[in-house]
PDB file of N, CA and C in Angstrom:
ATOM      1  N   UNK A   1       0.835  -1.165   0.000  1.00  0.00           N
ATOM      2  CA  UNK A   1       0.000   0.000   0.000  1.00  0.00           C
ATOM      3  C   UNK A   1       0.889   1.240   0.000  1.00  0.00           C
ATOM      4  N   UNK A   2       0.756   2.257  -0.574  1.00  0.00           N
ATOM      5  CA  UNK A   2       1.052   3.431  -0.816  1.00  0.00           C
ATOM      6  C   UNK A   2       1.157   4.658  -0.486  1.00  0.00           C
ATOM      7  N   UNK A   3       1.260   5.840  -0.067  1.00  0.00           N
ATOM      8  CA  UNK A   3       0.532   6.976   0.155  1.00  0.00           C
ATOM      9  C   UNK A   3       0.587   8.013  -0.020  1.00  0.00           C
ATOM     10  N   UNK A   4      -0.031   8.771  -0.949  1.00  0.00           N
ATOM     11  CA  UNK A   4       0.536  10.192  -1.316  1.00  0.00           C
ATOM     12  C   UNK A   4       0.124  11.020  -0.839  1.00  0.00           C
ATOM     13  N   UNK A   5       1.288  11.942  -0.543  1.00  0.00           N
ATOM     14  CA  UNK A   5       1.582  13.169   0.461  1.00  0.00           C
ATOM     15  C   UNK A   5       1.355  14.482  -0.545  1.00  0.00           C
ATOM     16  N   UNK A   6       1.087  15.517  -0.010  1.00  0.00           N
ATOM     17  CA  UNK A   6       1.358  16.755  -0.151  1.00  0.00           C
ATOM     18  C   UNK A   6       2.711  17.029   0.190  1.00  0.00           C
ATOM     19  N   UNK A   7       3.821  17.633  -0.419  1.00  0.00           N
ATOM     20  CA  UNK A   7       4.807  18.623   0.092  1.00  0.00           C
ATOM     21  C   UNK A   7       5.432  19.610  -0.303  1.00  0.00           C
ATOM     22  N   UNK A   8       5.901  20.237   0.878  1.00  0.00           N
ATOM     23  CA  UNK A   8       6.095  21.668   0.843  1.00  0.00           C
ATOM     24  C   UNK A   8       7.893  21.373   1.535  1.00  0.00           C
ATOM     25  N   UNK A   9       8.634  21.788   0.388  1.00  0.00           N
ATOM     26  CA  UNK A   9       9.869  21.856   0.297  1.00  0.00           C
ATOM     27  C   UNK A   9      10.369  23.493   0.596  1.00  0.00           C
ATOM     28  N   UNK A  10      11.104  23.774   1.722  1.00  0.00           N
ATOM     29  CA  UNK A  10      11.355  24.949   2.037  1.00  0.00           C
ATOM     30  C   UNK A  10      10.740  26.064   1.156  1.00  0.00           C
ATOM     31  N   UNK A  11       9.574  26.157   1.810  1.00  0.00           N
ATOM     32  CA  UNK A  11       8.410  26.813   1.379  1.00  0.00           C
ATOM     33  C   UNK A  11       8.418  27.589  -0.333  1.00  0.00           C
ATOM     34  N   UNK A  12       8.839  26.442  -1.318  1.00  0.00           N
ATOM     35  CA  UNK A  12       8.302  26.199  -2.118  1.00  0.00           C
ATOM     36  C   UNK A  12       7.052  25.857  -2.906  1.00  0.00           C
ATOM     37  N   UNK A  13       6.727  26.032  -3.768  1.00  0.00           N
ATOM     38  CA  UNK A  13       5.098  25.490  -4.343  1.00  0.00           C
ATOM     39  C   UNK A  13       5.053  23.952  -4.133  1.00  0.00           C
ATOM     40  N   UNK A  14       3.908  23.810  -3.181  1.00  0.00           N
ATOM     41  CA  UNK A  14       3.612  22.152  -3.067  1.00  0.00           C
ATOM     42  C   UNK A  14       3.845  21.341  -4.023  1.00  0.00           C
ATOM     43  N   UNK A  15       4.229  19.900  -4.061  1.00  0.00           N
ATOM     44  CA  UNK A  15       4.195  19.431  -4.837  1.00  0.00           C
ATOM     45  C   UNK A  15       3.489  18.235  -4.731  1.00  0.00           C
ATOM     46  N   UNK A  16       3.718  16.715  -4.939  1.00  0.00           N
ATOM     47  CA  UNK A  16       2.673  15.701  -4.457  1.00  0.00           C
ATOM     48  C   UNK A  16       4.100  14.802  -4.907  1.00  0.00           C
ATOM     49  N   UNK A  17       4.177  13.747  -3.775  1.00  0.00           N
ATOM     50  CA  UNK A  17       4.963  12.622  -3.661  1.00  0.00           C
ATOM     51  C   UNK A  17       4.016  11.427  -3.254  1.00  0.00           C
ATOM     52  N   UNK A  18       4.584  10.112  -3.352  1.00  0.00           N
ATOM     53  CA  UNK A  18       3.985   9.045  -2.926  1.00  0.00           C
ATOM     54  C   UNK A  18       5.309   8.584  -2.620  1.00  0.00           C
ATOM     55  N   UNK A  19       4.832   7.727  -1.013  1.00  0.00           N
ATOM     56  CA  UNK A  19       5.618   6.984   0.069  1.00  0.00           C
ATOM     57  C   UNK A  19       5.147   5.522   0.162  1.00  0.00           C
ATOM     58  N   UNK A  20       6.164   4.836   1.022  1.00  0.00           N
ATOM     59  CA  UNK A  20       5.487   3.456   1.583  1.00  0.00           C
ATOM     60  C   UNK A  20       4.705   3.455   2.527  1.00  0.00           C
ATOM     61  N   UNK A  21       5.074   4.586   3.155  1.00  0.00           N
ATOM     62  CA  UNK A  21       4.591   4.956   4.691  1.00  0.00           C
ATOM     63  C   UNK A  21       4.169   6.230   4.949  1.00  0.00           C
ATOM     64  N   UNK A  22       3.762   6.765   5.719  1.00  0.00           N
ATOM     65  CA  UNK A  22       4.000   8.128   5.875  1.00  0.00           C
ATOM     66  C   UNK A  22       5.262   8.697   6.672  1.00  0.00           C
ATOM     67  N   UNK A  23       5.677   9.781   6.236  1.00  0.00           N
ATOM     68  CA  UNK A  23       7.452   9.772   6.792  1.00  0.00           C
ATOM     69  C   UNK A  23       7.311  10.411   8.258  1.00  0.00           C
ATOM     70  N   UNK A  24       8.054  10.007   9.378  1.00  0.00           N
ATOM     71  CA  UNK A  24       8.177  10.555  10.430  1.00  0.00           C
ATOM     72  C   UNK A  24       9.139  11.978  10.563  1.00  0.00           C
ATOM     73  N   UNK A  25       8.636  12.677  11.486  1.00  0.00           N
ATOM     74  CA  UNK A  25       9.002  14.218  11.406  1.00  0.00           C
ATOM     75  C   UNK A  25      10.861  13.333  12.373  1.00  0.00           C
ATOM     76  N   UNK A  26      11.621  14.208  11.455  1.00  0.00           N
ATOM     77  CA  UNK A  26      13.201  13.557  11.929  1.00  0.00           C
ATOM     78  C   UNK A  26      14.090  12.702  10.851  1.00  0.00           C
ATOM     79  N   UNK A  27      12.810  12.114  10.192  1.00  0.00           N
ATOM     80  CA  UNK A  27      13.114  11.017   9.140  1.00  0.00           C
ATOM     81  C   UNK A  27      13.931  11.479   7.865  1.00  0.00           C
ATOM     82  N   UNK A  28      15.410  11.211   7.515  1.00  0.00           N
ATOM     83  CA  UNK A  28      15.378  11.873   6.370  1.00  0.00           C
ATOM     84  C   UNK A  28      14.861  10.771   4.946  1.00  0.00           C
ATOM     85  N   UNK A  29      14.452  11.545   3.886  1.00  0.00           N
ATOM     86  CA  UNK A  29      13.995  11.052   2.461  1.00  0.00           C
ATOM     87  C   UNK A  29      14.620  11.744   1.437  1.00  0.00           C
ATOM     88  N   UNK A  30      14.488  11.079   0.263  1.00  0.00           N
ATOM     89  CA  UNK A  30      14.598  11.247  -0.773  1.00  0.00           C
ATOM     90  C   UNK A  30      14.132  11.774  -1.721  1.00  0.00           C
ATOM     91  N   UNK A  31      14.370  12.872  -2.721  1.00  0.00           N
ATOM     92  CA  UNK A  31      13.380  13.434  -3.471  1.00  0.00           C
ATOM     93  C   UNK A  31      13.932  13.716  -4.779  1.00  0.00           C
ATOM     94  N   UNK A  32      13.175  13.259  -5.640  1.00  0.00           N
ATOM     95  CA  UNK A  32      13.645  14.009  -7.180  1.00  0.00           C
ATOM     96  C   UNK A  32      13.124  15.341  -7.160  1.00  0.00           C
ATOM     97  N   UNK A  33      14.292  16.844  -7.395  1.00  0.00           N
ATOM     98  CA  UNK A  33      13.618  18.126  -7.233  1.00  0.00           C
ATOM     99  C   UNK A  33      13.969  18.563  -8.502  1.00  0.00           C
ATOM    100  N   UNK A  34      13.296  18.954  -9.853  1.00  0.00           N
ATOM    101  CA  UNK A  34      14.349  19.687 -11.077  1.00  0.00           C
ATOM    102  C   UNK A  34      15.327  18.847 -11.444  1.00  0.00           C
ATOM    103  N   UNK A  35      15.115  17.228 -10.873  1.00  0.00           N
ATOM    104  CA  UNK A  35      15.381  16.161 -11.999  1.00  0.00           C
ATOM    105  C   UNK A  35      16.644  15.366 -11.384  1.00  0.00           C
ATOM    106  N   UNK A  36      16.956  16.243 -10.179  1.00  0.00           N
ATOM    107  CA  UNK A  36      17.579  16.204  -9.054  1.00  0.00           C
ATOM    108  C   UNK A  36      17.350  15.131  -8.017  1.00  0.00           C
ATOM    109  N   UNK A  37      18.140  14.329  -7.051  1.00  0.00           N
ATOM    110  CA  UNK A  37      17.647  13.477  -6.248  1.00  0.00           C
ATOM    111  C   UNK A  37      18.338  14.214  -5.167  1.00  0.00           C
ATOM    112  N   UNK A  38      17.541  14.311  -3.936  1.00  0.00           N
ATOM    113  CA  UNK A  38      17.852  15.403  -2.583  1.00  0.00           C
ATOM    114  C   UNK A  38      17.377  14.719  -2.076  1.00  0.00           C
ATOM    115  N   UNK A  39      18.262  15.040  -0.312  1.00  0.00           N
ATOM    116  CA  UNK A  39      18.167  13.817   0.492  1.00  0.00           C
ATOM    117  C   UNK A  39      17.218  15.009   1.302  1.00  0.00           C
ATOM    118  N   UNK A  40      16.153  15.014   1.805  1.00  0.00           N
ATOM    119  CA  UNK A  40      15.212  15.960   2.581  1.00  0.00           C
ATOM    120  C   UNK A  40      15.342  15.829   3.983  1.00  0.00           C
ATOM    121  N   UNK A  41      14.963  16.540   4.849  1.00  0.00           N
ATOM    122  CA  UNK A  41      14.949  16.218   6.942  1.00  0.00           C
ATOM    123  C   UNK A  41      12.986  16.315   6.758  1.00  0.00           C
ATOM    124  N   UNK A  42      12.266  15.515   7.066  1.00  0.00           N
ATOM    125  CA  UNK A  42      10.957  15.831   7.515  1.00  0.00           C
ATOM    126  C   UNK A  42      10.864  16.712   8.744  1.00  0.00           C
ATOM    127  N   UNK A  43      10.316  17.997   8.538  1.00  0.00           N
ATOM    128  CA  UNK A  43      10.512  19.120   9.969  1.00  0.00           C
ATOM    129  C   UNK A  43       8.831  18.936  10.225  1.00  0.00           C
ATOM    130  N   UNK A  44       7.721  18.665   9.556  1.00  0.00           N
ATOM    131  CA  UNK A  44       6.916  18.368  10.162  1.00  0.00           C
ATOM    132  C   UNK A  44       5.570  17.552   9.388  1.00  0.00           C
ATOM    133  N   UNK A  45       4.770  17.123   9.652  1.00  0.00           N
ATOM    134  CA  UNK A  45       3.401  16.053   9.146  1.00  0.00           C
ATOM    135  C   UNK A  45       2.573  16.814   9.812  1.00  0.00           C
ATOM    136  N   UNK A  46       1.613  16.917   8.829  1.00  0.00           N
ATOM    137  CA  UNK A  46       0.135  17.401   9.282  1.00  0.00           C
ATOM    138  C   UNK A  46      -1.095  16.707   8.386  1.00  0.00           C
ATOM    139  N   UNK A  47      -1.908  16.150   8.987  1.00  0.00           N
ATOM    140  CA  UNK A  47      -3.054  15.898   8.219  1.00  0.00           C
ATOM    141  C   UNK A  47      -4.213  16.830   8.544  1.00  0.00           C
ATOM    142  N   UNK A  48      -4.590  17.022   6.786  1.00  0.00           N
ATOM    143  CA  UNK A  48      -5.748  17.685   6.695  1.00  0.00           C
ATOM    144  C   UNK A  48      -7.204  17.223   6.582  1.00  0.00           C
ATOM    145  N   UNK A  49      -8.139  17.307   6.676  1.00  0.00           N
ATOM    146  CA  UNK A  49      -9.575  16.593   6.318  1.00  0.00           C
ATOM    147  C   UNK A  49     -10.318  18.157   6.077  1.00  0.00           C
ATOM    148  N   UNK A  50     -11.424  17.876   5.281  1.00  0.00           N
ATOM    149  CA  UNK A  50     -12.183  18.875   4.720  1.00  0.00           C
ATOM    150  C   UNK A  50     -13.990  18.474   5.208  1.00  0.00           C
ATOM    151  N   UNK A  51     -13.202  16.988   6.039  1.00  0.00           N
ATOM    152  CA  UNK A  51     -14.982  16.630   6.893  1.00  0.00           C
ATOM    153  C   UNK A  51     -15.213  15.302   5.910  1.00  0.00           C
ATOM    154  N   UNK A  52     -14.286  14.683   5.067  1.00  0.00           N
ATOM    155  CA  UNK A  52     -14.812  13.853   4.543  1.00  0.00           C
ATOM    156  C   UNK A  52     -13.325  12.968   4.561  1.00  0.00           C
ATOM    157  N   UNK A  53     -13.249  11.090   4.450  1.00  0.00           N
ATOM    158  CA  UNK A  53     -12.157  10.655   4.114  1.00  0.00           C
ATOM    159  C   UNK A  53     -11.488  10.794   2.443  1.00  0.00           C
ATOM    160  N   UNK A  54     -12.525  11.496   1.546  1.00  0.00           N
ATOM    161  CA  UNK A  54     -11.725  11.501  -0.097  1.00  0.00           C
ATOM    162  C   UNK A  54     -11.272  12.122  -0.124  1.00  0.00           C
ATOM    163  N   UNK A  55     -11.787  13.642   1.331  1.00  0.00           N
ATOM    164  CA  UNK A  55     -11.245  15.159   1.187  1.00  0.00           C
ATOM    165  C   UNK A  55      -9.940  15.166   2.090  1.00  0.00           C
ATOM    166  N   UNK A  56      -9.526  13.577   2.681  1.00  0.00           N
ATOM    167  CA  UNK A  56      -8.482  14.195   3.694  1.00  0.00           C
ATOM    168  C   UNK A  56      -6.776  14.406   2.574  1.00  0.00           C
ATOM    169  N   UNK A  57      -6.017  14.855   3.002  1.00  0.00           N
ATOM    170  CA  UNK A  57      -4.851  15.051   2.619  1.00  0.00           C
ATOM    171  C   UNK A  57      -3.647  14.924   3.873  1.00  0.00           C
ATOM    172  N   UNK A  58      -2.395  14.410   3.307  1.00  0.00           N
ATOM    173  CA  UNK A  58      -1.640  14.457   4.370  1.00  0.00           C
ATOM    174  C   UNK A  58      -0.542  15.385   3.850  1.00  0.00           C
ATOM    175  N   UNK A  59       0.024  16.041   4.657  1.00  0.00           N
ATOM    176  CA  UNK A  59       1.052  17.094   3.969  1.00  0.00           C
ATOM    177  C   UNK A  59       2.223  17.110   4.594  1.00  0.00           C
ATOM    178  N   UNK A  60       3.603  17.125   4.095  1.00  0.00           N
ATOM    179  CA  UNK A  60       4.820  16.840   4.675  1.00  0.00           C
ATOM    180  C   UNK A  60       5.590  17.808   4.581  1.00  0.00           C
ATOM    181  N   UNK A  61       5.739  18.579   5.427  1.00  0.00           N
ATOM    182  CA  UNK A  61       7.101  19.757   5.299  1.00  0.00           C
ATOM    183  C   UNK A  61       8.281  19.293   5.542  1.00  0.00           C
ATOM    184  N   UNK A  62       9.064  19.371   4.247  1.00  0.00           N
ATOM    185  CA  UNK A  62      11.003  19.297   4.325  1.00  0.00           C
ATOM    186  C   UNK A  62      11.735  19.745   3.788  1.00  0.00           C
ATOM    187  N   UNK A  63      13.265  20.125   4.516  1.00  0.00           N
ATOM    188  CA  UNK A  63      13.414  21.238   4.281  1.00  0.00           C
ATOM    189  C   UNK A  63      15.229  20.219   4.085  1.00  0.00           C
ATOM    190  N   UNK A  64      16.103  21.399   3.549  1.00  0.00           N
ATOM    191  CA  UNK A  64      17.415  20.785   2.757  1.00  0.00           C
ATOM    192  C   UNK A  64      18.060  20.900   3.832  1.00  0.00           C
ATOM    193  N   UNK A  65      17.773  21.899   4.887  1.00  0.00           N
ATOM    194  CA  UNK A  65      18.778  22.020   5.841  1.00  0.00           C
ATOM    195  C   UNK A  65      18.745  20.795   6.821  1.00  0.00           C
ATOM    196  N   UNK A  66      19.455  20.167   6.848  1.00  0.00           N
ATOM    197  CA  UNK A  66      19.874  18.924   8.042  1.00  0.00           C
ATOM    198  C   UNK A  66      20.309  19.419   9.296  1.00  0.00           C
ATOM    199  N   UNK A  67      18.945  19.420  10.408  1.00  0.00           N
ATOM    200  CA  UNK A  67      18.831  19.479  11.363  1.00  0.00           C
ATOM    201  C   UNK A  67      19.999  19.181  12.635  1.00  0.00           C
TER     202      UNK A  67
END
């Protein structure tokens, strides 16, 4: 199973990734950015809902700087 995230790369325009898991805030990942592979720090997870489960979203802020 799968799960795609919302993220927000040092407050860049969101983009949308898919995980195995959802990533823990601390966790570092991997990202193709501009074709680029960057190793990311998760600084934080938030899930959203809009009142419905099709409307929820999960969103991942990470940032280049290594904590």
């Amino acid at each position: 199973m799968t799960v795609s995230c919302r993220i927000s790369i040092d407050n860049r325009p969101a983009t949308d990734a898919i995980f195995q898991a959802v990533p823990r805030i601390g966790e570092s990942v991997s990202l193709s950015i501009d074709g680029n592979t960057q190793d990311l720090r998760v600084s934080r997870v938030v899930h959203v809902t809009n009142g419905s489960l099709e409307g929820a979203t999960i969103v991942v802020e990470v940032t280049t700087n290594i904590l």
